[in-house]
Structures are given as C-alpha cells and as structure tokens.
N, C-alpha and C. Protein backbone atom coordinates (compact mmCIF):
# COMPACT_ATOMS: atom_id res chain seq x y z
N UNK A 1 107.51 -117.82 -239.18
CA UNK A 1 106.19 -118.28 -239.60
C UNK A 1 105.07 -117.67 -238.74
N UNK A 2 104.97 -116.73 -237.37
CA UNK A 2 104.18 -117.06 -236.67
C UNK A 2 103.94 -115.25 -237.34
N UNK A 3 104.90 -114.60 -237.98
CA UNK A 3 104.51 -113.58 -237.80
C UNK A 3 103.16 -113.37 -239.21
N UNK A 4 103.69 -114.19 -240.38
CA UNK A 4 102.38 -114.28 -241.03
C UNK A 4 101.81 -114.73 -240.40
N UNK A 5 101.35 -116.17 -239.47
CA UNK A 5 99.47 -116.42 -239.41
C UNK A 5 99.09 -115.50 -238.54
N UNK A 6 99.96 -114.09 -237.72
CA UNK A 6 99.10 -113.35 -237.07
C UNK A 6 98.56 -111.99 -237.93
N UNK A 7 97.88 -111.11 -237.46
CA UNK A 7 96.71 -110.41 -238.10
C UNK A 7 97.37 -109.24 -238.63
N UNK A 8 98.30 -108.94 -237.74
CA UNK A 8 99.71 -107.95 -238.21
C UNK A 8 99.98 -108.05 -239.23
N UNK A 9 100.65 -109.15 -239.10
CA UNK A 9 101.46 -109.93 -240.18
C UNK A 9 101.14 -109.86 -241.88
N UNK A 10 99.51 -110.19 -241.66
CA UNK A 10 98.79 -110.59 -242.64
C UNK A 10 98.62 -108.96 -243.59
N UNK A 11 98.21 -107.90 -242.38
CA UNK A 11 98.23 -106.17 -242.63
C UNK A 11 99.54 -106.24 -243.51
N UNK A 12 100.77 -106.60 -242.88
CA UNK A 12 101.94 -105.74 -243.27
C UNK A 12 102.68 -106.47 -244.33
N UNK A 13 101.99 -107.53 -244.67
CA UNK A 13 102.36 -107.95 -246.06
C UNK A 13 101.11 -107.79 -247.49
N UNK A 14 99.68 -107.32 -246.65
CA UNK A 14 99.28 -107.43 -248.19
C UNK A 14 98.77 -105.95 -248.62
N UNK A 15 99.21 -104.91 -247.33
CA UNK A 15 98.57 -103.24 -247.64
C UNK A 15 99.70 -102.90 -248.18
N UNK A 16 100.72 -103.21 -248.61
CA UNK A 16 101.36 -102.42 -249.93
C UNK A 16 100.80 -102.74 -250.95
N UNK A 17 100.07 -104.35 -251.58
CA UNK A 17 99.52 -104.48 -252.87
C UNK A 17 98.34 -103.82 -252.44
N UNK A 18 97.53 -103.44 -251.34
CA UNK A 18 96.60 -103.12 -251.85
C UNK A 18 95.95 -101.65 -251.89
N UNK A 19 97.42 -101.01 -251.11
CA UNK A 19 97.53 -99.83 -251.66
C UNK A 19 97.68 -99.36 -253.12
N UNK A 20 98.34 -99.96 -253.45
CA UNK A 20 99.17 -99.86 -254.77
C UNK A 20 97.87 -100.17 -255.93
N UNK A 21 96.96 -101.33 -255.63
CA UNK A 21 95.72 -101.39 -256.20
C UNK A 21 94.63 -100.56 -256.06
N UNK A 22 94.45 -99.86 -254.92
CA UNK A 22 93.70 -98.39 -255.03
C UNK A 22 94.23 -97.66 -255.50
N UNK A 23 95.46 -97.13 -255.64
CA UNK A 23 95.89 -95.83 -256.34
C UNK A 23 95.63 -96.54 -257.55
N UNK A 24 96.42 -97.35 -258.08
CA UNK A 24 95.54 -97.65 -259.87
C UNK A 24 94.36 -97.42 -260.66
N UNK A 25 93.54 -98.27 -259.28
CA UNK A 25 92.34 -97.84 -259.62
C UNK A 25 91.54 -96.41 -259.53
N UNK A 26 92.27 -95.90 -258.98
CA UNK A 26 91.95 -93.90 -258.40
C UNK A 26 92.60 -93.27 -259.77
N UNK A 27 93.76 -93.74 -260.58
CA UNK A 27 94.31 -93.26 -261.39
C UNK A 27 93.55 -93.41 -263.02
N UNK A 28 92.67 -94.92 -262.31
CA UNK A 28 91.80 -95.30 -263.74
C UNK A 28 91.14 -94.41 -264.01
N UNK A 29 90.32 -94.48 -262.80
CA UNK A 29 88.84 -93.63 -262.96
C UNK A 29 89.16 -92.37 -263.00
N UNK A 30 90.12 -91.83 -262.84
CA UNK A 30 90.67 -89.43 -263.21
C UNK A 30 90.64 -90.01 -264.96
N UNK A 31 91.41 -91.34 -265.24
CA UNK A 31 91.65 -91.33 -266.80
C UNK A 31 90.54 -91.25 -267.66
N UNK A 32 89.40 -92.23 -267.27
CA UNK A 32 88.47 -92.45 -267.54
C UNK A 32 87.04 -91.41 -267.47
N UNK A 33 87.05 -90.55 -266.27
CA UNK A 33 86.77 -89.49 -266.07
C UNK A 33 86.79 -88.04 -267.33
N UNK A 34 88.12 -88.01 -267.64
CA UNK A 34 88.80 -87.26 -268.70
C UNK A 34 88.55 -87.34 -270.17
N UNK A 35 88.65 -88.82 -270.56
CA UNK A 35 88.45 -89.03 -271.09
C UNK A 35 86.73 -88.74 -272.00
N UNK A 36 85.92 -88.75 -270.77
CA UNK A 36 84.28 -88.56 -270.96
C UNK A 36 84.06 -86.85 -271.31
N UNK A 37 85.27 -86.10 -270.43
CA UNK A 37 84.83 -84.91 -270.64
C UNK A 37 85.43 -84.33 -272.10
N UNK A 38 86.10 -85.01 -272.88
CA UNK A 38 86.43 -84.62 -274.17
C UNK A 38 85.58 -84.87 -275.30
C-alpha cells in the first residue's frame, strides 16, 4: 500500500495510461490532419 500513496508509485502506475493516451491522441490528430488535406 505505501508504494501507491507515494509519488513514484502514483508515476509508475498511471504513465502507461497516459502514455498510451497521448499517442492516441497524436495518432488522432495525423488522422484528422489527413483527412483535411484530401
């Protein structure tokens, strides 16, 4: 338990989702991007 309430902890459980939520969103906007230039 102690290793979630520390600040580490908190890093190394939620920067995979929120990696994973920038690349999505990086992947939206090339789609969306593309999409404009057609």
């Amino acid at each position: 338990m102690l290793v979630i309430y520390s600040p580490l902890g908190v890093v190394i459980l939620f920067l995979p989702s929120y990696i994973q939520r920038l690349e999505y969103s990086k992947l939206w906007h090339y789609h969306f991007h593309f999409l404009q230039i057609q």
